[in-house]
PDB file of N, CA and C in Angstrom:
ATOM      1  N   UNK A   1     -35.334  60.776 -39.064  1.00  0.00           N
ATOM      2  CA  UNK A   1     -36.769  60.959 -38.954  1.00  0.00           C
ATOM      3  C   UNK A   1     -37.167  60.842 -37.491  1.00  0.00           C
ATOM      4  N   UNK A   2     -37.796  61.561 -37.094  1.00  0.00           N
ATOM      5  CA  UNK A   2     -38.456  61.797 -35.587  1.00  0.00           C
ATOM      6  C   UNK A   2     -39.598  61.129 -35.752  1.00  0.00           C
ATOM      7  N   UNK A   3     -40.056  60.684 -34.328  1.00  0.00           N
ATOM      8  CA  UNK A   3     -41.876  60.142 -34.348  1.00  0.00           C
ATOM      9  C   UNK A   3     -42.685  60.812 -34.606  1.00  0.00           C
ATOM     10  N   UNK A   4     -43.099  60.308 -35.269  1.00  0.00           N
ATOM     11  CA  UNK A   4     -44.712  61.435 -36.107  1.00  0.00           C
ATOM     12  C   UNK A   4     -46.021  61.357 -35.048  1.00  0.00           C
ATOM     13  N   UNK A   5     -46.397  62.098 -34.648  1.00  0.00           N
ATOM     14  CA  UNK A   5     -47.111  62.218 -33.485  1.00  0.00           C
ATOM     15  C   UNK A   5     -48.598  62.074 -34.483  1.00  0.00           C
ATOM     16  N   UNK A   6     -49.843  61.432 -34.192  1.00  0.00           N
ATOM     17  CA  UNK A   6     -50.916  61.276 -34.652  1.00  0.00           C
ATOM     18  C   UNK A   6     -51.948  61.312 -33.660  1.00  0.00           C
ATOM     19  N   UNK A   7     -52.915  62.613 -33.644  1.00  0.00           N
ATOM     20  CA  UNK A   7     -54.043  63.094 -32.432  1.00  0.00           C
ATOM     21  C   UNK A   7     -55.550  62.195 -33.063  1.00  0.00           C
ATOM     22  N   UNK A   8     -56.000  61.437 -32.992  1.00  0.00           N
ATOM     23  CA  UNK A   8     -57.176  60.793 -33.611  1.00  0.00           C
ATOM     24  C   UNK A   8     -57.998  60.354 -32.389  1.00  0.00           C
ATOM     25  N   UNK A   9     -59.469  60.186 -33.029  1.00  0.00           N
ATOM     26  CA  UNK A   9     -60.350  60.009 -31.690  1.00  0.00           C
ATOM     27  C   UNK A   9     -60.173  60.331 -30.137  1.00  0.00           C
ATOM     28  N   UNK A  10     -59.126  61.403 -29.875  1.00  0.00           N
ATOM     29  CA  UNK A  10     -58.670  62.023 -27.990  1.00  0.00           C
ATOM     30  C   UNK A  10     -58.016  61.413 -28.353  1.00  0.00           C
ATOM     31  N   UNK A  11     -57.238  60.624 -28.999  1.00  0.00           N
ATOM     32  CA  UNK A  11     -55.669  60.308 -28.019  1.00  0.00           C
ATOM     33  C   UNK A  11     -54.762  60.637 -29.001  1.00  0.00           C
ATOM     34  N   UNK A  12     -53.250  60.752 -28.438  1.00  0.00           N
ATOM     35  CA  UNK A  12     -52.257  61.274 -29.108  1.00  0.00           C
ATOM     36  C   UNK A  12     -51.675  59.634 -29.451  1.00  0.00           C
ATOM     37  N   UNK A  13     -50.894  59.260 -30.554  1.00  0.00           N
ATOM     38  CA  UNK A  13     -50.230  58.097 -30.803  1.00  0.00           C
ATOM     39  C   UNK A  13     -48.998  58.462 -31.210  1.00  0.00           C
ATOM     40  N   UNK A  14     -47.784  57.633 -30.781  1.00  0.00           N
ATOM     41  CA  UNK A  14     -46.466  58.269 -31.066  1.00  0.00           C
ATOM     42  C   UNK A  14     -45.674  57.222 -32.485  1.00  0.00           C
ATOM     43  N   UNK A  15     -45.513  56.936 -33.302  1.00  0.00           N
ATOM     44  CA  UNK A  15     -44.818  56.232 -34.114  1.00  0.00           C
ATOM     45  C   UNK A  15     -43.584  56.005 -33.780  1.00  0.00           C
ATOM     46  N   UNK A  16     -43.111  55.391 -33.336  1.00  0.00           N
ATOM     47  CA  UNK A  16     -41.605  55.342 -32.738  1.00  0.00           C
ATOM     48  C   UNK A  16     -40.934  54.997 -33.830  1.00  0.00           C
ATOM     49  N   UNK A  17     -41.230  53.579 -35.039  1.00  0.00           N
ATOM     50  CA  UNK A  17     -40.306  53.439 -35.840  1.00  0.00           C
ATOM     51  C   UNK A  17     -41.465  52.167 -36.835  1.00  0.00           C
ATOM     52  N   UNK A  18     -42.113  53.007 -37.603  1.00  0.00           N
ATOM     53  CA  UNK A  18     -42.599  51.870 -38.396  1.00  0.00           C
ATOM     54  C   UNK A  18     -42.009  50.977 -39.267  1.00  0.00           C
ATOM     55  N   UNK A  19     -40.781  51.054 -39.416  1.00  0.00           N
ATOM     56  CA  UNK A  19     -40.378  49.698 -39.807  1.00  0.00           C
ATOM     57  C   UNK A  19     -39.598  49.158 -38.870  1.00  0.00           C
ATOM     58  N   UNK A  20     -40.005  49.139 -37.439  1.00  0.00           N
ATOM     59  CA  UNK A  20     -38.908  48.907 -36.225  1.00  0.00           C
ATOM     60  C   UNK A  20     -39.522  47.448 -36.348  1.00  0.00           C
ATOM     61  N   UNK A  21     -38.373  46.567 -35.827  1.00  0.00           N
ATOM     62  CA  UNK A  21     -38.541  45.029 -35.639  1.00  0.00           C
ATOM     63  C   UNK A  21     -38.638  45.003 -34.249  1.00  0.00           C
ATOM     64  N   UNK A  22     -38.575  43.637 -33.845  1.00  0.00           N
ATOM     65  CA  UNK A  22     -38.437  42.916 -32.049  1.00  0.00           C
ATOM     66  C   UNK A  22     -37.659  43.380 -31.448  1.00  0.00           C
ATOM     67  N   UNK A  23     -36.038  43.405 -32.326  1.00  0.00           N
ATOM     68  CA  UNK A  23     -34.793  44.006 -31.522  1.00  0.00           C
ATOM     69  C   UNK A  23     -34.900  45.224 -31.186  1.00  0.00           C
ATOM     70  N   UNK A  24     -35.175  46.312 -32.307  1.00  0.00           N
ATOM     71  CA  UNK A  24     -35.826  47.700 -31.938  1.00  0.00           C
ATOM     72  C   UNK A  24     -36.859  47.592 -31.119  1.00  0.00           C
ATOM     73  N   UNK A  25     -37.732  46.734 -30.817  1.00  0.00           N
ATOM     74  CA  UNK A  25     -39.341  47.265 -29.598  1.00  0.00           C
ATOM     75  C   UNK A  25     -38.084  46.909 -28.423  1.00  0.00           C
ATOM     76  N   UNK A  26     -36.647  45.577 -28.295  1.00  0.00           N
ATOM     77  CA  UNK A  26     -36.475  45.853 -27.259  1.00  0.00           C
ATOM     78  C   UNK A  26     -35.375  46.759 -26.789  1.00  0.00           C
ATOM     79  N   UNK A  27     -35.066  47.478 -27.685  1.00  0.00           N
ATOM     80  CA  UNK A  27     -34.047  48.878 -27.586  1.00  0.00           C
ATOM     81  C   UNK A  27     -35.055  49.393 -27.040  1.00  0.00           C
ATOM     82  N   UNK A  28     -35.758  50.354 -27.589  1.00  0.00           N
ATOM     83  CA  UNK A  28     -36.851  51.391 -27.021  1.00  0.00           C
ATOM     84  C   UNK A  28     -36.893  50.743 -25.368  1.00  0.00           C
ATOM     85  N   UNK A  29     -37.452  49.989 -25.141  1.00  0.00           N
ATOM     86  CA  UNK A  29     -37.907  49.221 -23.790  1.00  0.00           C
ATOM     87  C   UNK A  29     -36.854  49.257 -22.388  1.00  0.00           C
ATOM     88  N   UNK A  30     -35.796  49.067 -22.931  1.00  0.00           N
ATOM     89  CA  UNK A  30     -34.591  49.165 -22.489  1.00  0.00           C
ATOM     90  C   UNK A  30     -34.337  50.943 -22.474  1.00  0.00           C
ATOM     91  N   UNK A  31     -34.226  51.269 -23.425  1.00  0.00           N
ATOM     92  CA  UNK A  31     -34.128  52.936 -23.342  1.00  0.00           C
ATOM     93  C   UNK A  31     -34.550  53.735 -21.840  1.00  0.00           C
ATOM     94  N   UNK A  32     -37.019  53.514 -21.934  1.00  0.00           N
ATOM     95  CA  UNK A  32     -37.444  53.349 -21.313  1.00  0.00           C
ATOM     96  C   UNK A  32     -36.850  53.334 -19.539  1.00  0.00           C
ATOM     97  N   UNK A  33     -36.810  51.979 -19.632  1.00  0.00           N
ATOM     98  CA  UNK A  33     -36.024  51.444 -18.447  1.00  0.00           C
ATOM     99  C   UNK A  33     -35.371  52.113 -17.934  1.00  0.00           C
ATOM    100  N   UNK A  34     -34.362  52.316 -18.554  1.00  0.00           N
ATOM    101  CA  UNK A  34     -33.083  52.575 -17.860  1.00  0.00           C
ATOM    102  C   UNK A  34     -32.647  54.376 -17.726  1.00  0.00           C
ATOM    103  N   UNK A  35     -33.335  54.888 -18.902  1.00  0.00           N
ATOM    104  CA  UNK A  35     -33.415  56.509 -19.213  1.00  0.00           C
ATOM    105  C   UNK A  35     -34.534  57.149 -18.573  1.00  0.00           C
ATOM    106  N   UNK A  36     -35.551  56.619 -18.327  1.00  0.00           N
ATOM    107  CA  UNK A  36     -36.838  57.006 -17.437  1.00  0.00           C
ATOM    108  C   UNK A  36     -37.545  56.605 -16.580  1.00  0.00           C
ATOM    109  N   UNK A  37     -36.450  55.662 -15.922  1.00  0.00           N
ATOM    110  CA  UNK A  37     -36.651  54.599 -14.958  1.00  0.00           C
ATOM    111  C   UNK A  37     -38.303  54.209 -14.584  1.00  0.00           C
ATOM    112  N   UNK A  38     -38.859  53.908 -16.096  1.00  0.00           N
ATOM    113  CA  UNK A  38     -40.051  53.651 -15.853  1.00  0.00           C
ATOM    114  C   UNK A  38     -40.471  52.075 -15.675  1.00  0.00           C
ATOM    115  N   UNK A  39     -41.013  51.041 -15.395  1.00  0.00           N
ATOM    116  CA  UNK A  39     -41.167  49.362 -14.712  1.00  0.00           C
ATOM    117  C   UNK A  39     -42.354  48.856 -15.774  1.00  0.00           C
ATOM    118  N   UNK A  40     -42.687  48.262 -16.219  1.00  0.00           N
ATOM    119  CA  UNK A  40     -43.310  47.434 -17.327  1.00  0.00           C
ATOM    120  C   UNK A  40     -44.217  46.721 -16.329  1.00  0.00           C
ATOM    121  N   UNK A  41     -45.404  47.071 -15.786  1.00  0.00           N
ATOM    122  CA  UNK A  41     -46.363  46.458 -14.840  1.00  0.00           C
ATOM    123  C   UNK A  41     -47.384  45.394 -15.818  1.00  0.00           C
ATOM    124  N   UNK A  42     -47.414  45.104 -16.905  1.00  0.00           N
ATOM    125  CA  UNK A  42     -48.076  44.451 -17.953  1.00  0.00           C
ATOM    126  C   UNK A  42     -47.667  44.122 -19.020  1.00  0.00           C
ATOM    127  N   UNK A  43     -47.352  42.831 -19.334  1.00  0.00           N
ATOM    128  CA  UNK A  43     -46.590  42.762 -20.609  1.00  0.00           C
ATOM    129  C   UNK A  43     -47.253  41.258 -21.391  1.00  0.00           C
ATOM    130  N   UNK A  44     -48.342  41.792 -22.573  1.00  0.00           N
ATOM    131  CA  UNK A  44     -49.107  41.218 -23.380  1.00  0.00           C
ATOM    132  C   UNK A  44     -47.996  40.889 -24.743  1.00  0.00           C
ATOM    133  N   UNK A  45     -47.716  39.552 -24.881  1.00  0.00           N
ATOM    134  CA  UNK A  45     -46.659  39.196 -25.894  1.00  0.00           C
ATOM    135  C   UNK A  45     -47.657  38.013 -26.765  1.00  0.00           C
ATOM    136  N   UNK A  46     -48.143  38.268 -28.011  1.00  0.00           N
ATOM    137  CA  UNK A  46     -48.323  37.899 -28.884  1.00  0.00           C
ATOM    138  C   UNK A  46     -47.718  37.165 -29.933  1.00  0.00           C
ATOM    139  N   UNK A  47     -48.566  36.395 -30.828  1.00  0.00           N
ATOM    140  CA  UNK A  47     -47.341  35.884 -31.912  1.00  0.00           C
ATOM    141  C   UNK A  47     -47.247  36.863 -32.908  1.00  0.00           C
ATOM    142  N   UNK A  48     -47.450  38.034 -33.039  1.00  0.00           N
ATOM    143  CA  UNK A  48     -47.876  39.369 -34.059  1.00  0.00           C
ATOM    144  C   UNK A  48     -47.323  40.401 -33.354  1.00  0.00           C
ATOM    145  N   UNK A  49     -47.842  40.549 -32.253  1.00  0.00           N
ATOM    146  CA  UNK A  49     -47.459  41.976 -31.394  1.00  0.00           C
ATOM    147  C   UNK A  49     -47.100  41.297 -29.907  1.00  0.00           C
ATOM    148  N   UNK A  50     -47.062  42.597 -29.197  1.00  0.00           N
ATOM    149  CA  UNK A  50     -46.254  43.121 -28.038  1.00  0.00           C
ATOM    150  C   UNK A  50     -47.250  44.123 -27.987  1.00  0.00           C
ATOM    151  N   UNK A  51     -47.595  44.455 -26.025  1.00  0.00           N
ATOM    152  CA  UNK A  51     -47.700  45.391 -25.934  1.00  0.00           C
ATOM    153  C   UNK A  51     -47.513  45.384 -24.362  1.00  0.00           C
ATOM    154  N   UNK A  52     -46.292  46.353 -24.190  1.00  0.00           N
ATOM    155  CA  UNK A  52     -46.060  46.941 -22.662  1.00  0.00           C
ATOM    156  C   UNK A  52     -46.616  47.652 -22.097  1.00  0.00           C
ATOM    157  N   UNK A  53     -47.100  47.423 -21.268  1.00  0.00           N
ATOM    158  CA  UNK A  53     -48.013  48.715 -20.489  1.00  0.00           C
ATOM    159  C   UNK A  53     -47.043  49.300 -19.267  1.00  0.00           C
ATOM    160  N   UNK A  54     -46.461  50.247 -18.900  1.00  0.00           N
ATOM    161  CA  UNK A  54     -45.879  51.231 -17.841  1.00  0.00           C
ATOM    162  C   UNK A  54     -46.513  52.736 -17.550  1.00  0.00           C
ATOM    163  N   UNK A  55     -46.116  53.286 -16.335  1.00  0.00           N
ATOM    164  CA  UNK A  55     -46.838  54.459 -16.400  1.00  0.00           C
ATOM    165  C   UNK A  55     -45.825  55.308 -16.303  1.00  0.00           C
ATOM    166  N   UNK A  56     -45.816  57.026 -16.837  1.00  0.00           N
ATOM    167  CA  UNK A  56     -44.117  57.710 -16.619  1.00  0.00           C
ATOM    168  C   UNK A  56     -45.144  59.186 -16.121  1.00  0.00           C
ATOM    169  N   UNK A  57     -44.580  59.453 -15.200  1.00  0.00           N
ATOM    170  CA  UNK A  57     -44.966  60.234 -14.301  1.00  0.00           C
ATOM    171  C   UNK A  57     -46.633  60.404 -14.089  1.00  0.00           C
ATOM    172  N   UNK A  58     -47.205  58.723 -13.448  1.00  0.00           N
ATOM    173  CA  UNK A  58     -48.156  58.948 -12.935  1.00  0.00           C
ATOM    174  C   UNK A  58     -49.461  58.826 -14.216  1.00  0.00           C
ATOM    175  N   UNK A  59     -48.894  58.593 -15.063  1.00  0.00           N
ATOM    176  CA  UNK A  59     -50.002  58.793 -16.449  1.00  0.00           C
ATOM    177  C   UNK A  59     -49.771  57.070 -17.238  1.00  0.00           C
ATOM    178  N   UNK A  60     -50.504  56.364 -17.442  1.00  0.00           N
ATOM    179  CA  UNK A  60     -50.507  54.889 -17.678  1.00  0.00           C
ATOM    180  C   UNK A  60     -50.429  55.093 -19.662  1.00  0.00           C
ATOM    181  N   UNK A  61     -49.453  54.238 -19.923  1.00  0.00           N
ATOM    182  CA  UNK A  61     -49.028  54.641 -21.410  1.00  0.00           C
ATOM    183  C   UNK A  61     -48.876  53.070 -21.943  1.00  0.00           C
ATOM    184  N   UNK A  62     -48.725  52.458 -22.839  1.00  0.00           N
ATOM    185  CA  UNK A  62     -48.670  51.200 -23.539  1.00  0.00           C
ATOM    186  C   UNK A  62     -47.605  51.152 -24.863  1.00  0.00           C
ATOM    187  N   UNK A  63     -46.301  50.643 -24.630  1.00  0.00           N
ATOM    188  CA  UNK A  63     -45.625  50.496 -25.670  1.00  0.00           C
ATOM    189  C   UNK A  63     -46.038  49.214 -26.349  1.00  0.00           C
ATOM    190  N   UNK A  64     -45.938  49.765 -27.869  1.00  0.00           N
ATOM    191  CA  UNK A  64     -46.747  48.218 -28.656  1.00  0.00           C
ATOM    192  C   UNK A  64     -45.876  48.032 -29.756  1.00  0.00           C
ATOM    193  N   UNK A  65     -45.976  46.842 -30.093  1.00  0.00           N
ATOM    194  CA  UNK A  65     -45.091  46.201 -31.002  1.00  0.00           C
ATOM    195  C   UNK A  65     -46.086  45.451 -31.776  1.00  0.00           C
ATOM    196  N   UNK A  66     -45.645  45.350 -33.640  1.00  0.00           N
ATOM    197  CA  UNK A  66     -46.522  44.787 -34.199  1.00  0.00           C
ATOM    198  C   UNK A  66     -45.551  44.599 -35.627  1.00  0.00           C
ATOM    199  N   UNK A  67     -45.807  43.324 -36.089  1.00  0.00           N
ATOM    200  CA  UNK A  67     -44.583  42.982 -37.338  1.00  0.00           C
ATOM    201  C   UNK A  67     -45.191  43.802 -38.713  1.00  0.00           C
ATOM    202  N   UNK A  68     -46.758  44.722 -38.621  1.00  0.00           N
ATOM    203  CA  UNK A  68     -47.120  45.021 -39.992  1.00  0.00           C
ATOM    204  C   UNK A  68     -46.909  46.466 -39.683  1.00  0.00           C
ATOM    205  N   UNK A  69     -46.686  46.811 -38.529  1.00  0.00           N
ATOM    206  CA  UNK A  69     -47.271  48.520 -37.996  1.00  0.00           C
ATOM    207  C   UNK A  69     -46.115  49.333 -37.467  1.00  0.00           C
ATOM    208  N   UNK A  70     -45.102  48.548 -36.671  1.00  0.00           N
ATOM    209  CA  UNK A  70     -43.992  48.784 -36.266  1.00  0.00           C
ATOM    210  C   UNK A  70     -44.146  48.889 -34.769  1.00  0.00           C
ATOM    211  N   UNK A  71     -43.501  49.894 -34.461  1.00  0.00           N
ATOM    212  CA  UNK A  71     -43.118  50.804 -32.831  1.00  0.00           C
ATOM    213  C   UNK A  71     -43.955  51.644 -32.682  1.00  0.00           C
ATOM    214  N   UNK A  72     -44.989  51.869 -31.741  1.00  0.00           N
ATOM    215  CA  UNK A  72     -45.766  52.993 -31.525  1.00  0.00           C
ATOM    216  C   UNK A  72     -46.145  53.078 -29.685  1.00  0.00           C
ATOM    217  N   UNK A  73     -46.349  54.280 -29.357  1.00  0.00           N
ATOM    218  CA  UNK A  73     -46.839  54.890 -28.058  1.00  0.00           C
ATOM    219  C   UNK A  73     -48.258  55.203 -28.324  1.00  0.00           C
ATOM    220  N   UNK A  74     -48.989  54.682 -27.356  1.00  0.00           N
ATOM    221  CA  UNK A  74     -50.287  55.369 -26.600  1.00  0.00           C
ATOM    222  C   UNK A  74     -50.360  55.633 -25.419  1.00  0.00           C
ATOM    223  N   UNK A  75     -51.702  56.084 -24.954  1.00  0.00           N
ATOM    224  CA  UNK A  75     -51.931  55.774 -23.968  1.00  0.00           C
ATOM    225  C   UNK A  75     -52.775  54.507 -23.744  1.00  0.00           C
ATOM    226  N   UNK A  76     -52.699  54.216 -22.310  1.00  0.00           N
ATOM    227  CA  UNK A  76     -53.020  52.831 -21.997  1.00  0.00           C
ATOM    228  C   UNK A  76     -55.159  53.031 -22.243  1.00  0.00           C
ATOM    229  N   UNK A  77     -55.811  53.752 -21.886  1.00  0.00           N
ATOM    230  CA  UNK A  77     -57.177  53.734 -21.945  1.00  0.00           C
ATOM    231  C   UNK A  77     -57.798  54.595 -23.320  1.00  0.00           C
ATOM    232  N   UNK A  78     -57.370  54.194 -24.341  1.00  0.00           N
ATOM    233  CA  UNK A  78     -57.386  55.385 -25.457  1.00  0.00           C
ATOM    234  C   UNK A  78     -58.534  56.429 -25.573  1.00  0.00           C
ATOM    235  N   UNK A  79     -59.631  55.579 -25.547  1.00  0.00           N
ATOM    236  CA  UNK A  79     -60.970  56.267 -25.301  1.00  0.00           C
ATOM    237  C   UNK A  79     -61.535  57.018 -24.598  1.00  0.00           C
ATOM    238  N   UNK A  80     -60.890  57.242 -23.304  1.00  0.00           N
ATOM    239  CA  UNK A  80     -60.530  57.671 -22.251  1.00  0.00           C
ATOM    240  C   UNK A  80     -59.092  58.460 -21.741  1.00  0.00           C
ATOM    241  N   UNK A  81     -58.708  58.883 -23.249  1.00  0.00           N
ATOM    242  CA  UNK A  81     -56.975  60.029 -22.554  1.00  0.00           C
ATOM    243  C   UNK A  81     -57.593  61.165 -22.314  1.00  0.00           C
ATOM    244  N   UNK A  82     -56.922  61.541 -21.664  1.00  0.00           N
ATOM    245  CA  UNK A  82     -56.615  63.300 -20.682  1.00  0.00           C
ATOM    246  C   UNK A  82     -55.603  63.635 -21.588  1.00  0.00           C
ATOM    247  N   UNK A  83     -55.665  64.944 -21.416  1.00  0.00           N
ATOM    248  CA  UNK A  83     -54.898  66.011 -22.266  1.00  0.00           C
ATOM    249  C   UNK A  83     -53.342  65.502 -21.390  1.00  0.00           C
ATOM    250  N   UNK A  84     -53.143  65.113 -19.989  1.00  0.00           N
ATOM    251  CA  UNK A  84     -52.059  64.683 -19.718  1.00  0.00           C
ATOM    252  C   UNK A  84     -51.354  63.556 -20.128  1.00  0.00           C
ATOM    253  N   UNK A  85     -52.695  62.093 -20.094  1.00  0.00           N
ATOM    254  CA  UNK A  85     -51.774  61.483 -20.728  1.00  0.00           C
ATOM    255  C   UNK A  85     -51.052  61.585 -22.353  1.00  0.00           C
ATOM    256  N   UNK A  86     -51.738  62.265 -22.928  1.00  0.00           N
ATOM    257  CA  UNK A  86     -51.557  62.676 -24.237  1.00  0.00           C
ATOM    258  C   UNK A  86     -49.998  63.691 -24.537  1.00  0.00           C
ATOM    259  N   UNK A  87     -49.987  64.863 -23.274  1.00  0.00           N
ATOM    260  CA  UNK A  87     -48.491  65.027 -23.184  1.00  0.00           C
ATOM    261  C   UNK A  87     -47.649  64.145 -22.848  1.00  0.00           C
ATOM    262  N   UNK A  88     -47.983  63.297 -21.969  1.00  0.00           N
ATOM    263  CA  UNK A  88     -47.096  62.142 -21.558  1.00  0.00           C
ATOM    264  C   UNK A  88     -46.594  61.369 -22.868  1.00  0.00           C
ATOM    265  N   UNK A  89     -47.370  61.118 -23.548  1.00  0.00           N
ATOM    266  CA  UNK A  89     -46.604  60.425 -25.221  1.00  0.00           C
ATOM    267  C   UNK A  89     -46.068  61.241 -25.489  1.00  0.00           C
ATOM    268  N   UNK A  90     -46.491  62.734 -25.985  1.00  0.00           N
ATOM    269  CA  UNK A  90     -45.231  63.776 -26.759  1.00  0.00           C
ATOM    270  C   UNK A  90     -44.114  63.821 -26.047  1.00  0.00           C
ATOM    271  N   UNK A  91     -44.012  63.674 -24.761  1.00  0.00           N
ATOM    272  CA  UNK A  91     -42.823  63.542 -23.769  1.00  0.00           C
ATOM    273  C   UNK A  91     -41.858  62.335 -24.124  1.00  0.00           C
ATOM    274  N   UNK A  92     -42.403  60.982 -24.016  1.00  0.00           N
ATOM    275  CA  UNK A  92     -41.886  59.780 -23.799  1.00  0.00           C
ATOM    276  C   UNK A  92     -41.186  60.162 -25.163  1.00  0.00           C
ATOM    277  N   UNK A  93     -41.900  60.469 -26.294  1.00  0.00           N
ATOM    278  CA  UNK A  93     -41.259  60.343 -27.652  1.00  0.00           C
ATOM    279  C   UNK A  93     -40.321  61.160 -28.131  1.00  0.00           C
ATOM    280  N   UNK A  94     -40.253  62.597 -27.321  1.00  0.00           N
ATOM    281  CA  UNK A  94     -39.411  63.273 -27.408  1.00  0.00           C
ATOM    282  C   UNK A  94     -38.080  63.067 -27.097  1.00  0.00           C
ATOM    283  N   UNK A  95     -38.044  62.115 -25.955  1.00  0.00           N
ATOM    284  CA  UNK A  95     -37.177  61.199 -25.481  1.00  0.00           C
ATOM    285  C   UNK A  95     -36.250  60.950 -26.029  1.00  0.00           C
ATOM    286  N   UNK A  96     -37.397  59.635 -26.270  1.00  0.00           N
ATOM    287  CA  UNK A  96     -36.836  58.462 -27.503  1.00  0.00           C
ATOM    288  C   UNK A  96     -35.986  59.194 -28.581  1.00  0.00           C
ATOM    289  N   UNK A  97     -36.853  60.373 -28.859  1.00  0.00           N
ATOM    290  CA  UNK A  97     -36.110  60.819 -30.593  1.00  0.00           C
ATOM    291  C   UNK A  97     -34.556  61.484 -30.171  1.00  0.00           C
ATOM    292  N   UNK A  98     -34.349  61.732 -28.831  1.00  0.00           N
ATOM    293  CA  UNK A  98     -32.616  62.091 -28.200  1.00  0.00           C
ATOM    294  C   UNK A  98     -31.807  61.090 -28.541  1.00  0.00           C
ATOM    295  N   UNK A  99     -32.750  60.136 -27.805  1.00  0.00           N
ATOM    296  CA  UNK A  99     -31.767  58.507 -28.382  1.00  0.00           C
ATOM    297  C   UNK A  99     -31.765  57.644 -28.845  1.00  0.00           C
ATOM    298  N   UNK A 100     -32.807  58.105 -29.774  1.00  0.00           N
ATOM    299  CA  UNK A 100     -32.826  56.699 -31.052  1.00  0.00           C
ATOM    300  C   UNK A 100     -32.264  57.948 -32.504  1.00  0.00           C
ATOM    301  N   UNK A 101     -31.657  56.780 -32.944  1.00  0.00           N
ATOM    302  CA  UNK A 101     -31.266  57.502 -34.871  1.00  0.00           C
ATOM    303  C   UNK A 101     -32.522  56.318 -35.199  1.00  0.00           C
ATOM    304  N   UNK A 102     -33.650  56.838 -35.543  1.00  0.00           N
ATOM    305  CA  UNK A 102     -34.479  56.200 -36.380  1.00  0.00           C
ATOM    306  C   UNK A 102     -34.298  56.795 -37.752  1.00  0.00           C
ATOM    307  N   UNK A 103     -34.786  55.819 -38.484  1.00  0.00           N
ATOM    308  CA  UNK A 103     -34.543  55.864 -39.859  1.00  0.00           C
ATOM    309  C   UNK A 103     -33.395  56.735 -40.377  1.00  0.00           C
ATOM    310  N   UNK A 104     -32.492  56.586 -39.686  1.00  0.00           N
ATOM    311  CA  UNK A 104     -31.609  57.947 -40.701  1.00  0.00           C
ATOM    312  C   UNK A 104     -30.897  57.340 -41.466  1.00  0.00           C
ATOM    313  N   UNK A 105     -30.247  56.295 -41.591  1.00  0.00           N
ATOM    314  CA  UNK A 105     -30.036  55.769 -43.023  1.00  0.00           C
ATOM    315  C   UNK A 105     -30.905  56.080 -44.339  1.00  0.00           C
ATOM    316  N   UNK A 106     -32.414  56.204 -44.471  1.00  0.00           N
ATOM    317  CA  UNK A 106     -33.592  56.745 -45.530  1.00  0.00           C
ATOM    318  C   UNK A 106     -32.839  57.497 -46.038  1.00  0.00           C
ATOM    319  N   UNK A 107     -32.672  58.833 -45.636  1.00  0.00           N
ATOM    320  CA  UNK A 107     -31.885  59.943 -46.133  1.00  0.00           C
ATOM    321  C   UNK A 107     -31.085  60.167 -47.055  1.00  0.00           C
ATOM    322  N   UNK A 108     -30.009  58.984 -46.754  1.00  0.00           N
ATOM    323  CA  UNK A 108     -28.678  59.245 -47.431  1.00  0.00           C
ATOM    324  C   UNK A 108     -28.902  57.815 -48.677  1.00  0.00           C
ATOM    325  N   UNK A 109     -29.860  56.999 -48.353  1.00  0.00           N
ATOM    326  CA  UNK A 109     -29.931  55.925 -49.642  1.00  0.00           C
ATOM    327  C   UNK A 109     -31.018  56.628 -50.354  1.00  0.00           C
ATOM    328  N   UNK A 110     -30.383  57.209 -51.475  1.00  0.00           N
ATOM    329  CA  UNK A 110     -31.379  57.676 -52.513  1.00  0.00           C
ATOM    330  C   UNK A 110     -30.948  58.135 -54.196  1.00  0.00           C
TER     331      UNK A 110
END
């Protein structure tokens, strides 16, 4: 399963892995890092959620973590996205979906 991309009120939202846990928000993060050499300038850690804020080419984006919601991409000013930062999520997630196997176990248990 790939991230399901969701366009609501201007902004694009990326689902990275709704049943992703801590270890998965810190795969992705690491991914991030090291695959898009992007730097984590804000990092809001909750007893519920996570949320990283980095920018990838110039466009400010927020990876978030949450134990009811999972893995998801925005942008960092939601109310306020540009049609760029909004490609910038379909980008980041397109990514991700090279190198993450999300959910593909679903598939084959049935």
């Amino acid at each position: 399963m790939c991230p399901v991309l969701h366009t609501h009120d201007g902004f694009t939202e990326a689902v990275i892995d709704e049943d992703g846990g801590l270890k998965r928000f810190y795969e992705v993060a690491n991914l991030l890092a090291e695959g898009l050499k992007v730097r984590f300038s804000n990092k809001v850690d909750d007893f519920d959620s996570l949320i990283w804020d980095f920018n990838y080419r110039g466009n400010p984006l927020s990876l978030h973590y949450n134990i009811y919601t999972g893995i998801c991409l925005y942008p960092q000013k939601v109310s306020k996205a540009l049609a760029n930062h909004n490609k910038a999520v379909s980008d980041v997630a397109q990514f991700l979906e090279s190198r993450l196997l999300i959910n593909t176990a679903k598939k084959f248990i049935s």
